[in-house]
Protein backbone atom coordinates (compact mmCIF):
# COMPACT_ATOMS: atom_id res chain seq x y z
CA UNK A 1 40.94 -30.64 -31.57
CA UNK A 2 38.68 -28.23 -33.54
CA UNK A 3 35.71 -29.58 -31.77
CA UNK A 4 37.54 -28.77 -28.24
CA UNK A 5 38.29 -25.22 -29.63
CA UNK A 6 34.56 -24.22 -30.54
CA UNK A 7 33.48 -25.78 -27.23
CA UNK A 8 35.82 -23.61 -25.23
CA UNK A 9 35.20 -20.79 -27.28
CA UNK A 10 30.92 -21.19 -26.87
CA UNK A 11 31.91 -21.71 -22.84
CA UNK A 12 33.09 -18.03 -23.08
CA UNK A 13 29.89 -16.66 -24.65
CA UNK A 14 27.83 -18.94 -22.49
CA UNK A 15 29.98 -17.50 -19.60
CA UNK A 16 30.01 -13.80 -21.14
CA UNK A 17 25.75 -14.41 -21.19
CA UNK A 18 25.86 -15.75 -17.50
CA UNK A 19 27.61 -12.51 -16.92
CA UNK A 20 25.33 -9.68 -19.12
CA UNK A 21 22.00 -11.69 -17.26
CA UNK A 22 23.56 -10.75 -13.94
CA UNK A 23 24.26 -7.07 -14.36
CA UNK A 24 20.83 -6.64 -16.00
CA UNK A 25 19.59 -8.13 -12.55
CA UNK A 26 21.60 -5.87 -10.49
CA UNK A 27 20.36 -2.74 -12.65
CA UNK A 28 16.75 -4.24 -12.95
CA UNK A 29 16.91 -4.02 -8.82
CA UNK A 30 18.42 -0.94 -8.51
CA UNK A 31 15.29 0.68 -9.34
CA UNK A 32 11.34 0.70 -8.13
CA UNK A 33 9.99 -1.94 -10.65
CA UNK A 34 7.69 -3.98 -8.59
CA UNK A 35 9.25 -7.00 -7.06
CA UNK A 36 7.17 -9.46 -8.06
CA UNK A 37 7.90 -8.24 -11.74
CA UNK A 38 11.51 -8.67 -10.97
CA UNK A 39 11.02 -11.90 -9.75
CA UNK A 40 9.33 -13.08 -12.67
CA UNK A 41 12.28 -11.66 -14.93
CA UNK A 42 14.74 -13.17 -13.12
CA UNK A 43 13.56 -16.90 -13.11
CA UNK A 44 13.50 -16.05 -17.11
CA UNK A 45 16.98 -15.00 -17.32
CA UNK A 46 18.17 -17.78 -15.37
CA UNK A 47 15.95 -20.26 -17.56
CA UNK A 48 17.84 -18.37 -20.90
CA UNK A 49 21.23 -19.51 -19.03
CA UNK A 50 19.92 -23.13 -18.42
CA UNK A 51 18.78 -23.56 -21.41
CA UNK A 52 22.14 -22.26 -22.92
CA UNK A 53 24.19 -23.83 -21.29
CA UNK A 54 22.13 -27.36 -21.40
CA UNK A 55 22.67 -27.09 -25.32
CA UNK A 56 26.60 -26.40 -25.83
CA UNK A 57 27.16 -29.49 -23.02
CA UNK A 58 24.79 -31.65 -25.37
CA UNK A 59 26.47 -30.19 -28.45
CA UNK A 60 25.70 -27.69 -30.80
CA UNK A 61 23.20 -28.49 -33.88
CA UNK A 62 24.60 -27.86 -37.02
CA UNK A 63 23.92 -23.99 -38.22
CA UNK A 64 23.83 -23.05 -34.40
CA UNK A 65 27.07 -21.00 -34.19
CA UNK A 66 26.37 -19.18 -37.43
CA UNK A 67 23.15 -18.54 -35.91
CA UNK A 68 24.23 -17.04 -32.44
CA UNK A 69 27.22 -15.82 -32.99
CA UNK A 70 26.61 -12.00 -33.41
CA UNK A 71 25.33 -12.51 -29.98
CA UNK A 72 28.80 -14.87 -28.67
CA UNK A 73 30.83 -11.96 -29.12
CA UNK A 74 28.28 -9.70 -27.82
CA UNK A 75 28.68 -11.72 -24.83
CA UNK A 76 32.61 -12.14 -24.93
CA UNK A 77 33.07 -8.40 -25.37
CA UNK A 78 30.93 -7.87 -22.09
CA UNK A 79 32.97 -10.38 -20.12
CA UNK A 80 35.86 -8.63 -20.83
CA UNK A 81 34.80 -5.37 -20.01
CA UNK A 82 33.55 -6.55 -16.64
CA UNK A 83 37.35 -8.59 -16.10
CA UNK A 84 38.95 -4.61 -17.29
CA UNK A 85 36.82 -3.60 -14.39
CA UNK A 86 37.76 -6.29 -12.08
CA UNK A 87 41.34 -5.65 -12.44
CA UNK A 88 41.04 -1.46 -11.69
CA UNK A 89 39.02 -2.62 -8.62
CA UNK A 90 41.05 -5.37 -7.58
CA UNK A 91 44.58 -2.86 -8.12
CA UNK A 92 43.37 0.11 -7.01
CA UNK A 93 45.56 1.83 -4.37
CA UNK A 94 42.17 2.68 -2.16
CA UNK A 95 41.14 -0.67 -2.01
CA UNK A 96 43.34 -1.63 1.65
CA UNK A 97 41.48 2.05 2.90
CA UNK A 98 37.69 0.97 1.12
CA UNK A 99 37.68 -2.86 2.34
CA UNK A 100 39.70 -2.40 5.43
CA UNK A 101 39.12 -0.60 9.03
CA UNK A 102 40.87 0.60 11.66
CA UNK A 103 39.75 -2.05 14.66
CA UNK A 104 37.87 -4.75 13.91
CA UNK A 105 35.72 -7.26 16.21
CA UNK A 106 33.87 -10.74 15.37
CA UNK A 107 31.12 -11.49 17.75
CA UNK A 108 29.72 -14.69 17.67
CA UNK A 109 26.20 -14.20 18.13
CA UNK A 110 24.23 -16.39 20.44
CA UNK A 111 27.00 -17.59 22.33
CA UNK A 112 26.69 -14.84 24.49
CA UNK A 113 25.04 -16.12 28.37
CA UNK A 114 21.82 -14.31 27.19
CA UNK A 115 18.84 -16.16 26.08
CA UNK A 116 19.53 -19.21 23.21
CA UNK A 117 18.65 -17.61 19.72
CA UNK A 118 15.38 -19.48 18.24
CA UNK A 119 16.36 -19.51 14.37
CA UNK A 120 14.25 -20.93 12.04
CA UNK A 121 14.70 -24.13 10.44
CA UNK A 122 15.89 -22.62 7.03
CA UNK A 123 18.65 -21.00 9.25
CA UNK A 124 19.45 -23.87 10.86
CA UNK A 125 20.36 -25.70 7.98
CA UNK A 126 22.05 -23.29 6.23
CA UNK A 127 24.23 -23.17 9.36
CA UNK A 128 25.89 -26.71 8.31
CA UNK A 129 27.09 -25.29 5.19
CA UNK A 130 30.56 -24.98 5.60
CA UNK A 131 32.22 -21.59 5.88
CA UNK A 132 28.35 -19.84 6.55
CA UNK A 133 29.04 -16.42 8.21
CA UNK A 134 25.24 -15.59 9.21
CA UNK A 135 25.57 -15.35 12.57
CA UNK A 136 29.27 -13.63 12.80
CA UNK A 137 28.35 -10.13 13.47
CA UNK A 138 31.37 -8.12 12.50
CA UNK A 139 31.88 -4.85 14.42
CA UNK A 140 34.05 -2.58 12.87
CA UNK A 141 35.35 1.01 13.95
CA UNK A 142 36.42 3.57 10.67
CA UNK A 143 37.48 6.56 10.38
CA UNK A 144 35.94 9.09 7.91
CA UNK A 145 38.52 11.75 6.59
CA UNK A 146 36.39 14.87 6.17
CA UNK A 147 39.15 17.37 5.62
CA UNK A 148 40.04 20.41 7.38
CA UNK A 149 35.92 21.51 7.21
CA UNK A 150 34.98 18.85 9.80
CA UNK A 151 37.61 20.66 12.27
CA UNK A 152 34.75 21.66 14.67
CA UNK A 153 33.58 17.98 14.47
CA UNK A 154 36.82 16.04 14.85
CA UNK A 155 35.79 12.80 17.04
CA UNK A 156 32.27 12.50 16.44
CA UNK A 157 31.03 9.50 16.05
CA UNK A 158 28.25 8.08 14.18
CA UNK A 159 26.97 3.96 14.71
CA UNK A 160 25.83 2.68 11.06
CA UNK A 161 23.63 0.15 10.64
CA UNK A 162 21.70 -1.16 7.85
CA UNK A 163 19.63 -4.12 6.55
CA UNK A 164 18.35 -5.78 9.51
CA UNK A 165 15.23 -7.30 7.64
CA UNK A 166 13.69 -7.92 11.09
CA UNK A 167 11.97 -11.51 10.49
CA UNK A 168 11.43 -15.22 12.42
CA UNK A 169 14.18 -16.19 10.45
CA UNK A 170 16.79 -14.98 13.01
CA UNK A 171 14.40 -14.13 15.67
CA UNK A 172 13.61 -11.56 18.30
CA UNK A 173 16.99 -12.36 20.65
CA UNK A 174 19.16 -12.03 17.72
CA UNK A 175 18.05 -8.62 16.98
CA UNK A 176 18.60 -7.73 20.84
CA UNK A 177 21.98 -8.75 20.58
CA UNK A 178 22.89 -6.55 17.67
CA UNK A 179 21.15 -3.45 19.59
CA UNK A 180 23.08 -4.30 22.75
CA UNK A 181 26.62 -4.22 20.27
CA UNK A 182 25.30 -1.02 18.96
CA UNK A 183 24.80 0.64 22.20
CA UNK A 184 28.81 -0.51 23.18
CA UNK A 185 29.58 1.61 21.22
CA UNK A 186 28.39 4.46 22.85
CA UNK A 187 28.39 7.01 19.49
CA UNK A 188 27.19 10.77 19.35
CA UNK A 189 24.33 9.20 16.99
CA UNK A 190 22.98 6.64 15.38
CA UNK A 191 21.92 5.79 11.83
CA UNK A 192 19.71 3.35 9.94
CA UNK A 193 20.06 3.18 6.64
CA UNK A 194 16.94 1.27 5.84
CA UNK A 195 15.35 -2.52 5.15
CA UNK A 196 14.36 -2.85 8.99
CA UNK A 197 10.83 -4.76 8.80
CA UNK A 198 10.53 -7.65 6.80
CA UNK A 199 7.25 -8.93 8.84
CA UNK A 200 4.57 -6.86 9.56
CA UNK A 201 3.79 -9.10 12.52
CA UNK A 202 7.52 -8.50 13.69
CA UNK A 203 6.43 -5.23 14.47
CA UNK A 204 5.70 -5.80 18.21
CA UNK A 205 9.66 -6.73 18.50
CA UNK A 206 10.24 -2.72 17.59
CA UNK A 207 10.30 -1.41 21.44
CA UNK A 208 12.81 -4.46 22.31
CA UNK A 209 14.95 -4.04 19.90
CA UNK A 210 15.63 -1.00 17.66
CA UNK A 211 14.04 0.87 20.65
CA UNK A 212 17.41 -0.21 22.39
CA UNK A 213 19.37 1.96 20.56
CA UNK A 214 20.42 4.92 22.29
CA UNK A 215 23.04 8.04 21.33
CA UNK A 216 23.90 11.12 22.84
CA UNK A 217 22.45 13.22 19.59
CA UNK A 218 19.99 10.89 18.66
CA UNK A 219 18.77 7.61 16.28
CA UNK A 220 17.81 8.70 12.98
CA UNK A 221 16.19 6.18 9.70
CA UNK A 222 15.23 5.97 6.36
CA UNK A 223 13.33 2.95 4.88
CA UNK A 224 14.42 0.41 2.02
CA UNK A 225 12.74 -1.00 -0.57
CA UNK A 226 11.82 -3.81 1.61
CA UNK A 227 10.01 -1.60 4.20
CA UNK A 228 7.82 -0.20 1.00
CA UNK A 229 6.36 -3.73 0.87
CA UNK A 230 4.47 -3.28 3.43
CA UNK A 231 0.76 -2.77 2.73
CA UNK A 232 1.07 0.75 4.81
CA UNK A 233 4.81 1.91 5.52
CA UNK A 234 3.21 4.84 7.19
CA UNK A 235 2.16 2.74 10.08
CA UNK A 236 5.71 1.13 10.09
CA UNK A 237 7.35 5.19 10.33
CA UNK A 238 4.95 5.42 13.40
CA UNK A 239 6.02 2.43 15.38
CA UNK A 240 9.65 3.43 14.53
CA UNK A 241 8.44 7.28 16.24
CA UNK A 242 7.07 5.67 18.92
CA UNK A 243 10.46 4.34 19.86
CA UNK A 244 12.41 7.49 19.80
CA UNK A 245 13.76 6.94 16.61
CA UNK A 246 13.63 10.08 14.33
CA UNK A 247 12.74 9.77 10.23
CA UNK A 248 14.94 11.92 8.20
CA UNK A 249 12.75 10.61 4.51
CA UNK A 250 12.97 13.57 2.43
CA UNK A 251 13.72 16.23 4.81
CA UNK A 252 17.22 17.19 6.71
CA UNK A 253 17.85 18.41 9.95
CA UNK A 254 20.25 20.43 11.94
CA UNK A 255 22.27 19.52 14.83
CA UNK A 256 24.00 21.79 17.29
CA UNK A 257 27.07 19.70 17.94
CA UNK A 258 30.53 21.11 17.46
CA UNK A 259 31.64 24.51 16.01
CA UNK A 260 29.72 24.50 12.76
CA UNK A 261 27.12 21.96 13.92
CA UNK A 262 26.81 18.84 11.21
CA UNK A 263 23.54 18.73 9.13
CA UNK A 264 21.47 15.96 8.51
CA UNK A 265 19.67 14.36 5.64
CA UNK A 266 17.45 11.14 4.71
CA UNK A 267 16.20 9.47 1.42
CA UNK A 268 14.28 6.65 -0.24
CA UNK A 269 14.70 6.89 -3.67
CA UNK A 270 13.65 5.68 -5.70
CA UNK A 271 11.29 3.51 -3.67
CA UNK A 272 9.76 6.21 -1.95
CA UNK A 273 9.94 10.17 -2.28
CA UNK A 274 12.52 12.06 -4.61
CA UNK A 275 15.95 14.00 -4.56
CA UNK A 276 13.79 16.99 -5.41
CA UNK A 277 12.27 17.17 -1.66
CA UNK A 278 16.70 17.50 -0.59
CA UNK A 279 16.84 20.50 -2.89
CA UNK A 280 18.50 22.60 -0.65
CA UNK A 281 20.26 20.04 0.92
CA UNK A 282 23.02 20.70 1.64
CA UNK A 283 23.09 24.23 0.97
CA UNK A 284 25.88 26.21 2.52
CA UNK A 285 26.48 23.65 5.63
CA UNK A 286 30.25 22.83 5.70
CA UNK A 287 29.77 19.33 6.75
CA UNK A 288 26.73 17.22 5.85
CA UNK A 289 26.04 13.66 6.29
CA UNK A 290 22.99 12.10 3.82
CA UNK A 291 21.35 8.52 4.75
CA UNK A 292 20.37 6.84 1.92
CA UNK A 293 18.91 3.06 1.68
CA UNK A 294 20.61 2.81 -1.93
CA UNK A 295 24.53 4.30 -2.64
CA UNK A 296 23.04 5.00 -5.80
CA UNK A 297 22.31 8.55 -4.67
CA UNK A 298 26.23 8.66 -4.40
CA UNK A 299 26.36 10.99 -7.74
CA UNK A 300 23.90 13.28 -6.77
CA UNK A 301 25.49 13.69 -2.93
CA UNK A 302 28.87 14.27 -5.13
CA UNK A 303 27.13 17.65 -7.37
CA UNK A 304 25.79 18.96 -4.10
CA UNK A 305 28.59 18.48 -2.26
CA UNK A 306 27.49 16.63 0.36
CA UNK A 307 30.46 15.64 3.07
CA UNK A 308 29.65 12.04 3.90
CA UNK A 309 26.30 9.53 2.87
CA UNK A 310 25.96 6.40 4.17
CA UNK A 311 24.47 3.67 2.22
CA UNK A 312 22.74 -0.19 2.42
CA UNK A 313 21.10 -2.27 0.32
CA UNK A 314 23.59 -4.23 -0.97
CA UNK A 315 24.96 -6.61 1.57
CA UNK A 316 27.95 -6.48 0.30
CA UNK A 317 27.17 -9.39 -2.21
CA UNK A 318 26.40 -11.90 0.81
CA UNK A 319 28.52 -14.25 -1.13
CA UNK A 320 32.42 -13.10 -2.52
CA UNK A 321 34.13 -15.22 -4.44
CA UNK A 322 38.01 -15.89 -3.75
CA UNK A 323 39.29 -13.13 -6.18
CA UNK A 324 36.13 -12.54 -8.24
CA UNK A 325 34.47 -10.89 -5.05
CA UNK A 326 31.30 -10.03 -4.92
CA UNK A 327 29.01 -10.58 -8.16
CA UNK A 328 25.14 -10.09 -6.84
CA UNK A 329 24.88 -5.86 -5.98
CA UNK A 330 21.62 -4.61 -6.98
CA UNK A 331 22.84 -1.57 -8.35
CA UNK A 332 23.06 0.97 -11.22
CA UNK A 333 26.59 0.76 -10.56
CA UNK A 334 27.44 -3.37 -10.23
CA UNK A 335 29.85 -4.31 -7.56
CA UNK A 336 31.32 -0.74 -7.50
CA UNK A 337 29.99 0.01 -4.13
CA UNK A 338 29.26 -3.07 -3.03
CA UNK A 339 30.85 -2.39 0.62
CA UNK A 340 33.10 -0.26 2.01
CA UNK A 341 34.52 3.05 2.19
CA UNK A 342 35.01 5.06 -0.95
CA UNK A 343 35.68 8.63 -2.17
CA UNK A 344 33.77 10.53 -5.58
CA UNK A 345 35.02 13.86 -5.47
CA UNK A 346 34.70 15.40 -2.24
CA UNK A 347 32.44 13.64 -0.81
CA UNK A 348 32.58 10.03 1.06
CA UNK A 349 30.31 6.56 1.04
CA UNK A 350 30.02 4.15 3.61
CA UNK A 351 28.26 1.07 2.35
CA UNK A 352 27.19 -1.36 4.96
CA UNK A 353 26.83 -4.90 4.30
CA UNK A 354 24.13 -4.96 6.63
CA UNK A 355 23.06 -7.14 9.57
CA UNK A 356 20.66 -9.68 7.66
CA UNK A 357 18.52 -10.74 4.78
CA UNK A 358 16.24 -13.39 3.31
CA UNK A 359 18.76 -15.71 2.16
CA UNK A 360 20.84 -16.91 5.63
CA UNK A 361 23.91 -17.80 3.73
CA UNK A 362 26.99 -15.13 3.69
CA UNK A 363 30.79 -16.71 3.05
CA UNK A 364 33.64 -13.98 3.05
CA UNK A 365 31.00 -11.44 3.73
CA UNK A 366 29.98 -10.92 7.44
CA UNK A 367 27.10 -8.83 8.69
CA UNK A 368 28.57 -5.49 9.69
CA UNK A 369 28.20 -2.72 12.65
CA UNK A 370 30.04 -0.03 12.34
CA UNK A 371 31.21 3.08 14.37
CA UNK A 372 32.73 5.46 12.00
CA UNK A 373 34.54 8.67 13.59
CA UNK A 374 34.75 12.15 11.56
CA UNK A 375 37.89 13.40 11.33
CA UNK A 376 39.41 16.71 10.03
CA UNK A 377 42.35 14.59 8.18
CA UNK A 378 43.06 15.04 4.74
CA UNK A 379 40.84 13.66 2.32
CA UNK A 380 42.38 9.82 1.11
């Protein structure tokens, strides 16, 4: 019986370790260490938690929990913090507003009578998994409760999308498709919140696809950390011109739409540029909307004031657990913002869980397009 005790009680720490090695990968790609780096540290931290966990199924050698267990309850205490966490997040009376939306739409993607998707292989067979979402675009419509300063702007609406990671994985039609959605929508304007490239040779798919898009006030971008893998991003920003899309990087613009007029702004950090080059952003503007790749800017936008940001780089997790959620979110702040809608002060995030990524495999996490629509409601 003693035995089974100690082996339960390691399968906590080993679990409470599985746990610490994950946040320190979401931090570790929260922030501009090279990605080749992070690679490297996370095949180590996932060898520490093989290795771990190979030696409590095999038994412990005599001395060994005297030995780690300083560290045990290092790890217990951690898993515990995260499951006080869980529980505020899981409880929290914003969480049928954050996760939820107004109207909601699945579109089965290459179905349609255009032309037959050409997916790669890796995509096809992570198709047979059961329950794989990766081709269920989800189009949602949301409405953004600005408060009585967005009266002049009441019924705008603004098309987010995010995370496309244009590749051969999904292919050129694909991308079409999710253009074609975008355009259904038929919003004021148009935002890209970054990760759009992931090929440099997918480049020449730019003018039939993203060069789709087209809104009343305009199609505006920032790049992702993805996009700053490319040998010269510069090249990328011009191909996106080219197209008629506008890049807001490090500088904000104004546009005359409504009473007041809604200002815009655009950032990379911290892959590219800094919050310094937004330092009068948003100055005395009543309503201002900032595009960010990461939410992490989300406590900065919050000090200035800013009305609305919207936000990628997370996917929402791609995979959410039944009740754990979503435990991947390569940011400073976990799963906090993994996706949704969300308030910090007066100011609102939108967090897309994007349209693709490298790994084809989503379950209880569909890519997302969204039409979100200011309103002068009170704030939730």
């Amino acid at each position: 019986m003693w035995y089974q005790v100690d082996w339960i009680t390691n399968l906590t720490g080993w679990t409470g370790h599985l746990a610490l090695c994950v946040t320190i990968i979401n931090r570790l790609q929260a922030t501009a260490l090279d990605y080749r780096l992070l690679r490297a540290i996370k095949l180590l931290l996932a060898s520490s938690v093989a290795l771990l966990g190979l030696v409590i199924v095999r038994h412990l050698p005599v001395g060994w929990n005297d030995a780690v267990a300083p560290y045990w309850w290092l790890c217990r205490a951690w898993l515990g913090l995260l499951a006080i966490q869980w529980l505020f997040r899981r409880f929290s009376p914003q969480r049928h507003w954050r996760d939820g939306a107004e109207h909601s739409t699945v579109i089965e993607l290459g179905k349609s009578t255009g032309p037959a998707l050409e997916v790669s292989a890796l995509v096809q067979r992570a198709m047979l998994l059961p329950g794989n979402q990766v081709l269920q675009l989800e189009v949602n419509r949301k409405q953004m409760p600005l408060g009585p300063v967005a009266a002049g702007l009441a019924g705008l609406t603004v098309t987010h999308l995010s995370d496309l990671h244009i590749s051969d994985q999904l292919g050129k039609h694909f991308y079409q498709e999710v253009c074609d959605q975008a355009n259904q929508l038929s919003s004021d304007l148009i935002c890209l919140s970054g990760d759009l490239v992931d090929r440099d040779h997918c480049r020449s798919w730019l003018a039939d696809t993203l060069g789709r898009l087209q809104a009343r006030l305009g199609v505006f971008f920032v790049l992702g950390n993805h996009d700053a893998r490319h040998s010269d991003d510069s090249s990328l920003r011009q191909d996106l011109a080219h197209c008629g899309l506008i890049d807001l990087a490090g500088q904000s613009c104004q546009l005359a739409t409504g009473k007041e007029g809604l200002l815009l702004g655009g950032t990379e950090v911290p892959w590219s540029g800094s919050l310094e080059q937004l330092e009068s952003f948003p100055g005395e503007s009543p309503v201002s909307l900032l595009v960010s790749h990461s939410p992490d800017t989300i406590r900065w936008a919050c000090r200035r004031q800013v009305s609305l940001v919207l936000a990628g780089h997370l996917h929402g997790g791609q995979i959410r657990l039944p009740l754990l959620g979503p435990v991947v979110s390569p940011s400073r702040y976990g799963v906090r913002f993994a996706g949704g809608r969300y308030r910090c002060g007066n100011t609102l995030l939108h967090v897309s869980r994007g349209v693709a990524g490298m790994q084809p495999l989503r379950w209880n996490c569909r890519p997302e397009l969204t039409q979100l629509e200011l309103t002068d409601d009170p704030l939730p």
